[in-house]
C-alpha atoms as a PDB file:
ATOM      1  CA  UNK A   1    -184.543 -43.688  29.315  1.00  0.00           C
ATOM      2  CA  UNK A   2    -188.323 -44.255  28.368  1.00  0.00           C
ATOM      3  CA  UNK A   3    -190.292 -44.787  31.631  1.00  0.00           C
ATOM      4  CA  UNK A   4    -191.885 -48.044  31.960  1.00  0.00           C
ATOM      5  CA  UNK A   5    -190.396 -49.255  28.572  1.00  0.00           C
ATOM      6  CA  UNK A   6    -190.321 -53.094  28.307  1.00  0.00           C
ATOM      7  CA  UNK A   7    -186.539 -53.781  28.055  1.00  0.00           C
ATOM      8  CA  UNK A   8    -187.556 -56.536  25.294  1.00  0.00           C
ATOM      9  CA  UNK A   9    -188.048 -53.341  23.046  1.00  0.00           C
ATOM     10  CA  UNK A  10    -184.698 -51.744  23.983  1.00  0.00           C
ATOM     11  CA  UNK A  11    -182.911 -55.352  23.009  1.00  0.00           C
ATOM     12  CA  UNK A  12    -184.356 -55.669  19.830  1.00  0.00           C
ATOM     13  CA  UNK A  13    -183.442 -52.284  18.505  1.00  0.00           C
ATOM     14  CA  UNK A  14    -179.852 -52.698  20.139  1.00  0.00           C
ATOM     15  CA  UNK A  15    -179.752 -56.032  17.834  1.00  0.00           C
ATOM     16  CA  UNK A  16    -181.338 -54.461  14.917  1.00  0.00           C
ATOM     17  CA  UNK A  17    -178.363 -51.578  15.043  1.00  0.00           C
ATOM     18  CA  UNK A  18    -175.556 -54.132  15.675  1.00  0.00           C
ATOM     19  CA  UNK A  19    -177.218 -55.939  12.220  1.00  0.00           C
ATOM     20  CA  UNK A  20    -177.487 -52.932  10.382  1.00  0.00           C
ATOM     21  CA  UNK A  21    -173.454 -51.704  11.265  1.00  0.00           C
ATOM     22  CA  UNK A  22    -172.694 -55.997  10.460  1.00  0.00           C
ATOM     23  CA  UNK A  23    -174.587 -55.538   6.976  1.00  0.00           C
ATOM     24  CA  UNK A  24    -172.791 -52.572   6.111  1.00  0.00           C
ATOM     25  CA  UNK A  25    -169.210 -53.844   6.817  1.00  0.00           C
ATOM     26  CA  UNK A  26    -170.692 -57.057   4.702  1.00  0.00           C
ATOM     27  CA  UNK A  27    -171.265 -54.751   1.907  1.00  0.00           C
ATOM     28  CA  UNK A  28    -168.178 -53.169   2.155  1.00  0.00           C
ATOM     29  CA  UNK A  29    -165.949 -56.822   2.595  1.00  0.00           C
ATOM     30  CA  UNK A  30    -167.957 -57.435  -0.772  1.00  0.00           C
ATOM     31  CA  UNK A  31    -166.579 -54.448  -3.094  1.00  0.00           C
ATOM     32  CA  UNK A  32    -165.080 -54.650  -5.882  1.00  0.00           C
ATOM     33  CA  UNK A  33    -162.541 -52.434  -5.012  1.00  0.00           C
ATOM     34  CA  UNK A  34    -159.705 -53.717  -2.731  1.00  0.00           C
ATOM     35  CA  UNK A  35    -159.107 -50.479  -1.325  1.00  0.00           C
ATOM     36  CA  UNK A  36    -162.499 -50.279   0.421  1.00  0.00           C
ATOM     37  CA  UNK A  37    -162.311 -54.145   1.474  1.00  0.00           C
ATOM     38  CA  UNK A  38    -158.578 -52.900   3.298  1.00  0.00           C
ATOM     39  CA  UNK A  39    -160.607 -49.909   4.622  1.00  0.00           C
ATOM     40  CA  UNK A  40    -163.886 -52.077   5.919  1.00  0.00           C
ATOM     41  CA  UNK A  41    -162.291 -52.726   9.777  1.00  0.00           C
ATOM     42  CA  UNK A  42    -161.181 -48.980   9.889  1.00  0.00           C
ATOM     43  CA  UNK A  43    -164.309 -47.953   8.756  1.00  0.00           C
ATOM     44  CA  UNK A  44    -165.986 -50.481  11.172  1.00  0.00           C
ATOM     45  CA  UNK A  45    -164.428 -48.797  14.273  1.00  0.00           C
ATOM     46  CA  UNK A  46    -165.108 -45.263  13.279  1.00  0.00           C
ATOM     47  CA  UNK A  47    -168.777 -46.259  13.168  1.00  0.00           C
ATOM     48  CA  UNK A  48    -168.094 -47.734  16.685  1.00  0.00           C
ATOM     49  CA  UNK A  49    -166.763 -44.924  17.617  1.00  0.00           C
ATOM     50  CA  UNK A  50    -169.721 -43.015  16.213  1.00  0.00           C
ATOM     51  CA  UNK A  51    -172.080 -45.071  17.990  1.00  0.00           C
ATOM     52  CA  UNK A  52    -170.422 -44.932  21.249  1.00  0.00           C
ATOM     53  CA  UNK A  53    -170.674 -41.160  20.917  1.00  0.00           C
ATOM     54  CA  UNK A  54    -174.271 -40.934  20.232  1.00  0.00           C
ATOM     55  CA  UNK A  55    -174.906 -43.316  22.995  1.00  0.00           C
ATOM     56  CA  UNK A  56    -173.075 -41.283  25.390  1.00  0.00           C
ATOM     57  CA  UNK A  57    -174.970 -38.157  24.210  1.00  0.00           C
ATOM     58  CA  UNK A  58    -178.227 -39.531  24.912  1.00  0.00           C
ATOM     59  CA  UNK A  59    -177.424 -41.606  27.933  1.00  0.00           C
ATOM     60  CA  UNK A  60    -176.428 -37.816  29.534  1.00  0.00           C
ATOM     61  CA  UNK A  61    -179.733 -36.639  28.299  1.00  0.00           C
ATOM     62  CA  UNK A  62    -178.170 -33.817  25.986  1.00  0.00           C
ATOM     63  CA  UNK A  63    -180.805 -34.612  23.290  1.00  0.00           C
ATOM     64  CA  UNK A  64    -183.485 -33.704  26.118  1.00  0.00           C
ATOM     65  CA  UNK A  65    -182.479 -30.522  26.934  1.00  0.00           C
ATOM     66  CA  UNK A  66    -183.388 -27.049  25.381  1.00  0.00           C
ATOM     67  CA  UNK A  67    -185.994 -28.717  23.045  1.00  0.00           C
ATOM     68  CA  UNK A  68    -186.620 -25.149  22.300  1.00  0.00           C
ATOM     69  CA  UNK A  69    -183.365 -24.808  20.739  1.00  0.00           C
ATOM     70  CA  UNK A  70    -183.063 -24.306  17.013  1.00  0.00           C
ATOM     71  CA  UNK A  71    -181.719 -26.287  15.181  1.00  0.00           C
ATOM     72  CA  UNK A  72    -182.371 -29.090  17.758  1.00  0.00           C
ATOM     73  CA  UNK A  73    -179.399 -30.498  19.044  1.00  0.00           C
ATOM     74  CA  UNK A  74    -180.199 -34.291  17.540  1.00  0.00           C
ATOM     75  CA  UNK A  75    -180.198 -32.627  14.058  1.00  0.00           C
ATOM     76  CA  UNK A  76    -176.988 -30.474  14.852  1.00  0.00           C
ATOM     77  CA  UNK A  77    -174.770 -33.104  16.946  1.00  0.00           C
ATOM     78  CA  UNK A  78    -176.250 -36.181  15.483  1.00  0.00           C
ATOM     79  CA  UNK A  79    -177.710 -36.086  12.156  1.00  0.00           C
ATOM     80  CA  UNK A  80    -175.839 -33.402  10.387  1.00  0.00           C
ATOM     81  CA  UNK A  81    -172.860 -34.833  10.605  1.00  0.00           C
ATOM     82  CA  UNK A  82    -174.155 -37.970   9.119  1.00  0.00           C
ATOM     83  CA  UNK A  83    -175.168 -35.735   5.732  1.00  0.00           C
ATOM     84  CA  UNK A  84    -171.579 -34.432   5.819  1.00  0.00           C
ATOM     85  CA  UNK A  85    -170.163 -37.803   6.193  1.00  0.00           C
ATOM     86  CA  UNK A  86    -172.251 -38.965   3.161  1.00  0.00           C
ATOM     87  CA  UNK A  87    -172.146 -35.708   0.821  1.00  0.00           C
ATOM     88  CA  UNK A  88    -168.173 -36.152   1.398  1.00  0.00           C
ATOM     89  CA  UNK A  89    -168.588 -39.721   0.199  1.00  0.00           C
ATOM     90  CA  UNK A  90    -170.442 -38.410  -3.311  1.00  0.00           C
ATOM     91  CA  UNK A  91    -167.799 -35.511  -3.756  1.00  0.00           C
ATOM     92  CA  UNK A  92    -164.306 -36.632  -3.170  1.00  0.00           C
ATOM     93  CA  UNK A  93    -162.483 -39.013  -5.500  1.00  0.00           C
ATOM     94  CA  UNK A  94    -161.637 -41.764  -2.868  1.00  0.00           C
ATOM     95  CA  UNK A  95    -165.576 -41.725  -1.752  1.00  0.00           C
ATOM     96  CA  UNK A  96    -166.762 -42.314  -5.351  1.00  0.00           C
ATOM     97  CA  UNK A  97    -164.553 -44.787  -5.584  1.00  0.00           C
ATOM     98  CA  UNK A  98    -165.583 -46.560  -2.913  1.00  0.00           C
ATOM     99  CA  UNK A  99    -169.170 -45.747  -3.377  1.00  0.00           C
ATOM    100  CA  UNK A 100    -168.737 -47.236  -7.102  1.00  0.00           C
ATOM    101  CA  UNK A 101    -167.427 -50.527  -5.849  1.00  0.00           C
ATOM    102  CA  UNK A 102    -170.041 -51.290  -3.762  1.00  0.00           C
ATOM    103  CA  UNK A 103    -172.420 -54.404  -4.865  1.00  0.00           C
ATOM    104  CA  UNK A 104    -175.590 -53.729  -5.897  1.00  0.00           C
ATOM    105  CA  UNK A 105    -177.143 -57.021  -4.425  1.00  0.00           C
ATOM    106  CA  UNK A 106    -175.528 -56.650  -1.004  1.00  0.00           C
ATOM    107  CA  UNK A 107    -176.955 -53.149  -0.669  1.00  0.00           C
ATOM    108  CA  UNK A 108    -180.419 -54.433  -1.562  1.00  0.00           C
ATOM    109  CA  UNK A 109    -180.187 -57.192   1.486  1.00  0.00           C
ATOM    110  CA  UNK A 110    -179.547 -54.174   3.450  1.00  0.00           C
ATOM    111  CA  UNK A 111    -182.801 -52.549   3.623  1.00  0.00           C
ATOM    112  CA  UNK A 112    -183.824 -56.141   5.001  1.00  0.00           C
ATOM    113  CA  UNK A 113    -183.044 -54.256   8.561  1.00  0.00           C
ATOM    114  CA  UNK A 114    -186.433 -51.965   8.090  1.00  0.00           C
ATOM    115  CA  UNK A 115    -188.515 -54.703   8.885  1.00  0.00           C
ATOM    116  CA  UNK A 116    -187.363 -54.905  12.577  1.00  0.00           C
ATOM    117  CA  UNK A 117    -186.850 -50.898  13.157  1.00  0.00           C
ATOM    118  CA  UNK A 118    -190.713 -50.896  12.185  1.00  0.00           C
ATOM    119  CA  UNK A 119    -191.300 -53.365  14.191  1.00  0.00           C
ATOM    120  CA  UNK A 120    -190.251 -51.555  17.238  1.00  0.00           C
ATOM    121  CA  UNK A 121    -191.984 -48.517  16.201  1.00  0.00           C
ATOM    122  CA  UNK A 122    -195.126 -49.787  17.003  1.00  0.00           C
ATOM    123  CA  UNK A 123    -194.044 -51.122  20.153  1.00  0.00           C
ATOM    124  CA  UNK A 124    -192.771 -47.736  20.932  1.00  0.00           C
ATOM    125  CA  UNK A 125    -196.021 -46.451  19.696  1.00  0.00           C
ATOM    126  CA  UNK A 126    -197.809 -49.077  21.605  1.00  0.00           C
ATOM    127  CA  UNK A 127    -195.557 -47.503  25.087  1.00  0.00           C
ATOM    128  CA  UNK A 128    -196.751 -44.117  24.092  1.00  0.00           C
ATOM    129  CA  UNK A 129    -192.814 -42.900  23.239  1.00  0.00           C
ATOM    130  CA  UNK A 130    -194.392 -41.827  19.326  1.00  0.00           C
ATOM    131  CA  UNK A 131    -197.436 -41.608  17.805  1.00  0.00           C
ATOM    132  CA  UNK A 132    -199.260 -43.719  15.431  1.00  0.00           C
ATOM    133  CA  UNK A 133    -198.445 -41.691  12.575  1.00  0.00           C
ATOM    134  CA  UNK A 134    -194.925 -43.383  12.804  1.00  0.00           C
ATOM    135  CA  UNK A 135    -196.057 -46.939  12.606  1.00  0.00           C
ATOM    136  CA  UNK A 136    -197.616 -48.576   9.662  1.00  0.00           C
ATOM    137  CA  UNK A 137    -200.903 -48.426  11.523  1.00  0.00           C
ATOM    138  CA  UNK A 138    -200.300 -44.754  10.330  1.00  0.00           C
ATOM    139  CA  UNK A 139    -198.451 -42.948   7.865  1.00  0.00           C
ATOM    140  CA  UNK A 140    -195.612 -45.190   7.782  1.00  0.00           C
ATOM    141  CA  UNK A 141    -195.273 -47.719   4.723  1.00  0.00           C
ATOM    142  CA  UNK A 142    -191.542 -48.266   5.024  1.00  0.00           C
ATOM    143  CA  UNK A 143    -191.840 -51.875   5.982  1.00  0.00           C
ATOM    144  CA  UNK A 144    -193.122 -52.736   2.501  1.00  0.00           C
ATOM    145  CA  UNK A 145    -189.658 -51.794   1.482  1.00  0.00           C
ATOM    146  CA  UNK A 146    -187.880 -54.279   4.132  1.00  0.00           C
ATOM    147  CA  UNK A 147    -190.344 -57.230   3.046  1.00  0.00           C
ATOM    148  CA  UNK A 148    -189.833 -56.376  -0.720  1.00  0.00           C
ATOM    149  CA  UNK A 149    -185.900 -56.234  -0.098  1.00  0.00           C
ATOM    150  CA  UNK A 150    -184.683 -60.026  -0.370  1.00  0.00           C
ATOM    151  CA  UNK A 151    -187.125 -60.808  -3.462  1.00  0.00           C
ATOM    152  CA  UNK A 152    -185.612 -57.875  -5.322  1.00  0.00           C
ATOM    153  CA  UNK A 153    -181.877 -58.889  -4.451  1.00  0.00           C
ATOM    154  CA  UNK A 154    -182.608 -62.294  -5.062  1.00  0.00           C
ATOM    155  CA  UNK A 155    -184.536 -62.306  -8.259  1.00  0.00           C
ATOM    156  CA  UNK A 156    -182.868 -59.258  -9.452  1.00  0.00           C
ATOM    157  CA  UNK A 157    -178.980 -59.981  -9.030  1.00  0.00           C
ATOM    158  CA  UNK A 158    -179.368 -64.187  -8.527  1.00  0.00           C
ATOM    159  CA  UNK A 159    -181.830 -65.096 -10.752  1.00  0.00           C
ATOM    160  CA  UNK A 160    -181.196 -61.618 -12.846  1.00  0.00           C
ATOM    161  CA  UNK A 161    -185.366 -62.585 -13.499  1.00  0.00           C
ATOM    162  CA  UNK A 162    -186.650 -58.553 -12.823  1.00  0.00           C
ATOM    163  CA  UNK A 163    -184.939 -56.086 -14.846  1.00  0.00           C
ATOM    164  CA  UNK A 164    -182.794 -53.201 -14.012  1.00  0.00           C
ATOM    165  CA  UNK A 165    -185.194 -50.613 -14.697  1.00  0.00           C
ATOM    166  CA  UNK A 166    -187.697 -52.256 -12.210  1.00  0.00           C
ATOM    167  CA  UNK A 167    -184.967 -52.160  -9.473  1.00  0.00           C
ATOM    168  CA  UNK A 168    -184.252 -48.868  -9.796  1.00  0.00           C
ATOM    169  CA  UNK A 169    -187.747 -48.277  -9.406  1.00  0.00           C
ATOM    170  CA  UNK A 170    -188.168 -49.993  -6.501  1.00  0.00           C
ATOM    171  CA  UNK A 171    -185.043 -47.963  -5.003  1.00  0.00           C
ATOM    172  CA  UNK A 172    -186.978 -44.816  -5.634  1.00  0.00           C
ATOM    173  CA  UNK A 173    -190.240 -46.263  -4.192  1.00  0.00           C
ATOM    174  CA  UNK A 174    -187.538 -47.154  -1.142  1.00  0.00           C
ATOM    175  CA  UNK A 175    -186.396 -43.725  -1.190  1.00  0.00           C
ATOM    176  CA  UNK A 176    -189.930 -41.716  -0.889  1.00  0.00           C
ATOM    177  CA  UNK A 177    -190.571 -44.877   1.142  1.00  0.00           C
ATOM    178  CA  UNK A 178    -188.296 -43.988   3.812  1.00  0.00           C
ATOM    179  CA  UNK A 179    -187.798 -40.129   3.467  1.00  0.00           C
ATOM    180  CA  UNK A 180    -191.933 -39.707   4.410  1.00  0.00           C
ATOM    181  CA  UNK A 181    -191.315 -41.504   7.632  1.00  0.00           C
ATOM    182  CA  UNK A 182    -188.511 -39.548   8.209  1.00  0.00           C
ATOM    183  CA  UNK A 183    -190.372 -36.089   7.543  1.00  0.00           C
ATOM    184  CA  UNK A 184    -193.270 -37.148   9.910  1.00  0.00           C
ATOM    185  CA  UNK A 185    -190.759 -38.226  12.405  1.00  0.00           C
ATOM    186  CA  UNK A 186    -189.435 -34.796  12.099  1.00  0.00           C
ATOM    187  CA  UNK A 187    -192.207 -32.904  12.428  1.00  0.00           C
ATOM    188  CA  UNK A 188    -193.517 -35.647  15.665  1.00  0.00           C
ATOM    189  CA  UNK A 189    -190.780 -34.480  17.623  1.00  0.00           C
ATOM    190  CA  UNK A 190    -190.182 -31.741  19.962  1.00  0.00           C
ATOM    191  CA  UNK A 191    -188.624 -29.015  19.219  1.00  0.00           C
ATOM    192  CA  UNK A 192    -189.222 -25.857  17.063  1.00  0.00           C
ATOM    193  CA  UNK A 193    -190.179 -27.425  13.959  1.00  0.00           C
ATOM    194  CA  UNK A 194    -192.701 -29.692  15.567  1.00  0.00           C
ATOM    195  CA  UNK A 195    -195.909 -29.556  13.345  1.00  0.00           C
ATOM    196  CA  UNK A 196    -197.789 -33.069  14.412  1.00  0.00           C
ATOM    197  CA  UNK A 197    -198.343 -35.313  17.162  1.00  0.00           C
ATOM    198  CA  UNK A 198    -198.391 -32.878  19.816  1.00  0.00           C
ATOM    199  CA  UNK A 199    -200.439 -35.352  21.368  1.00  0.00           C
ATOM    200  CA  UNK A 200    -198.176 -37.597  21.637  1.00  0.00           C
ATOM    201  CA  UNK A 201    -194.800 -36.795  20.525  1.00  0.00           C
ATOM    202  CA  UNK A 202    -192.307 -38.259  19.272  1.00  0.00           C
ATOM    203  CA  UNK A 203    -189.907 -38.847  22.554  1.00  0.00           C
ATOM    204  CA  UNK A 204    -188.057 -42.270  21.373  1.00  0.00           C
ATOM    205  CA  UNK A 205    -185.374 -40.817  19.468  1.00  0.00           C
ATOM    206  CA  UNK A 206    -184.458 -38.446  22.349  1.00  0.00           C
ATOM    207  CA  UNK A 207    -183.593 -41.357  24.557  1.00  0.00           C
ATOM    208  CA  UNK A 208    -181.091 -44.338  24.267  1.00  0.00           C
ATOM    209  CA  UNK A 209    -180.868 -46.244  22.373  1.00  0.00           C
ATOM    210  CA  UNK A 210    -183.536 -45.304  20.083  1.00  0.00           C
ATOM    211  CA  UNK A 211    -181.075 -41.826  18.925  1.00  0.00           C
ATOM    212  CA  UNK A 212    -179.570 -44.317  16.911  1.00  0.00           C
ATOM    213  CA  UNK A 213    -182.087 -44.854  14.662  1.00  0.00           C
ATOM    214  CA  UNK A 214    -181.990 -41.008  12.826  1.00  0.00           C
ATOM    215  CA  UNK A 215    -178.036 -40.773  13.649  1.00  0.00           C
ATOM    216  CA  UNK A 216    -176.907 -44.124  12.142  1.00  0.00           C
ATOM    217  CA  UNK A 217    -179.660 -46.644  10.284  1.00  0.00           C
ATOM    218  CA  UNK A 218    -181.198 -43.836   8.663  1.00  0.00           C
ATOM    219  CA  UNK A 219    -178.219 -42.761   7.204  1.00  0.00           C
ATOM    220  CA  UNK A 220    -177.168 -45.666   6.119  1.00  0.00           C
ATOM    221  CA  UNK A 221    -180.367 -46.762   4.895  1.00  0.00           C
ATOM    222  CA  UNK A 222    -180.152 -43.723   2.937  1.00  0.00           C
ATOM    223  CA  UNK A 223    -176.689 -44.117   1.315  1.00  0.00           C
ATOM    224  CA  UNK A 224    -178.071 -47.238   0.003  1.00  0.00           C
ATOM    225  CA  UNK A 225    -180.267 -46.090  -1.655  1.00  0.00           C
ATOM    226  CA  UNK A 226    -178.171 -42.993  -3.179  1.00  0.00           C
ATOM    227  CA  UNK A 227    -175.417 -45.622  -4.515  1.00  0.00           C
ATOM    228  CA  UNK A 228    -177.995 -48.073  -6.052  1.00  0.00           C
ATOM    229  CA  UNK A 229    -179.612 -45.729  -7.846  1.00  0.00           C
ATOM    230  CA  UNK A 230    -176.559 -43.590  -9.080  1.00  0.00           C
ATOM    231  CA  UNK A 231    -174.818 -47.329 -10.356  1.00  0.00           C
ATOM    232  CA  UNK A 232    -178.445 -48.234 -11.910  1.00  0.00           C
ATOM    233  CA  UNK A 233    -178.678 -44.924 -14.052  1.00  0.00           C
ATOM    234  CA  UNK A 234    -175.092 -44.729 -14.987  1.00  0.00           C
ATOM    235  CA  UNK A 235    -175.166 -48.786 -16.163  1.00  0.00           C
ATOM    236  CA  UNK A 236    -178.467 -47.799 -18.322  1.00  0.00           C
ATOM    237  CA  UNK A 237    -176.088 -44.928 -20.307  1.00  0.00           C
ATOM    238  CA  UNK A 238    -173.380 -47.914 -21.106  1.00  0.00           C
END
């Protein structure tokens, strides 16, 4: 745990990934594909599951220890097998399927979670658990992306009044959007690869329940992004 951390800050990010897991199953419930809507509570529990573990992992403080460990054990235990989990998803026949069914306009509403997870950054920053770099008082612009995300969906896939080409725009905007804060995140925390911030460094995602930010939302956030702009460019070659 973060020492002196208001709990306030703890709650909100608890909420924000109990949203983010309820917007995903949401998508999911809303495929196309009746297959994936069958699969949405079995998937829901594995992510529990998933959760749980990561919780327990940083709860026992194994994200703390050997910090001069390489890879870091948050990137080995908790992150990589994310990027499995989702290059699995691209390369098998069952995840494209699902991946192909998913709708556009509830993956859009999803980034909507971005705007909370920044806003806890800065109280973390504000705690001195990461440094300004992270917040959009720094280097980070990813909240434009969670402010932008209901006009898109709406106007985009309800009122169908901002064209396809300008959505898949903004997903690629989303996706350097979110991929810089994640590289200066990187780099903010200690371990090996730690280039910045050695000032303050970036300590949050060590500690519960803040290790579910790069193990789970990001992720997610991430997959998003992948399938919206994979269904945009293969819908402008039809």
């Amino acid at each position: 745990m973060i020492n002196n951390l208001p709990n306030y800050i703890s709650l909100i990010f608890g909420l924000t990934t109990f949203a983010t897991l309820q917007l995903f199953i949401w998508v999911l419930r809303n495929s196309s594909n009746e297959n994936t809507r069958k699969k949405s509570t079995t998937i829901y529990i594995g992510l529990v599951l998933w959760l749980t573990i990561q919780a327990v992992l940083t709860y026992k403080n194994i994200y703390k220890t050997g910090l001069d460990s390489f890879p870091p054990k948050i990137m080995l235990i908790g992150i990589l097998p994310a990027i499995v989990a989702i290059i699995l998803m691209f390369t098998t026949t069952k995840g494209k399927a699902l991946l192909d069914s998913l709708p556009l306009k509830n993956l859009t509403y999803l980034n909507i979670v971005r705007i909370p997870v920044e806003i806890v950054l800065y109280g973390l920053f504000l705690n001195k658990a990461i440094p300004e770099l992270m917040t959009f008082e720094g280097r980070n612009f990813d909240i434009i992306a969670g402010i932008t995300a209901p006009f898109v969906a709406y106007f985009g896939f309800i009122k169908q009044q901002i064209s396809r080409n300008i959505i898949l725009i903004w997903n690629f905007i989303g996706l350097i959007l979110l991929t810089n804060i994640v590289v200066h995140a990187l780099l903010s925390t200690p371990s090996p690869l730690q280039k910045l911030a050695f000032e303050q460094p970036n300590i949050a995602i060590l500690n519960f329940p803040f290790s579910w930010l790069p193990t789970f939302i990001v992720p997610i956030v991430y997959l998003g992004h992948f399938v919206s702009i994979i269904q945009l460019l293969k819908s402008r070659r039809d």
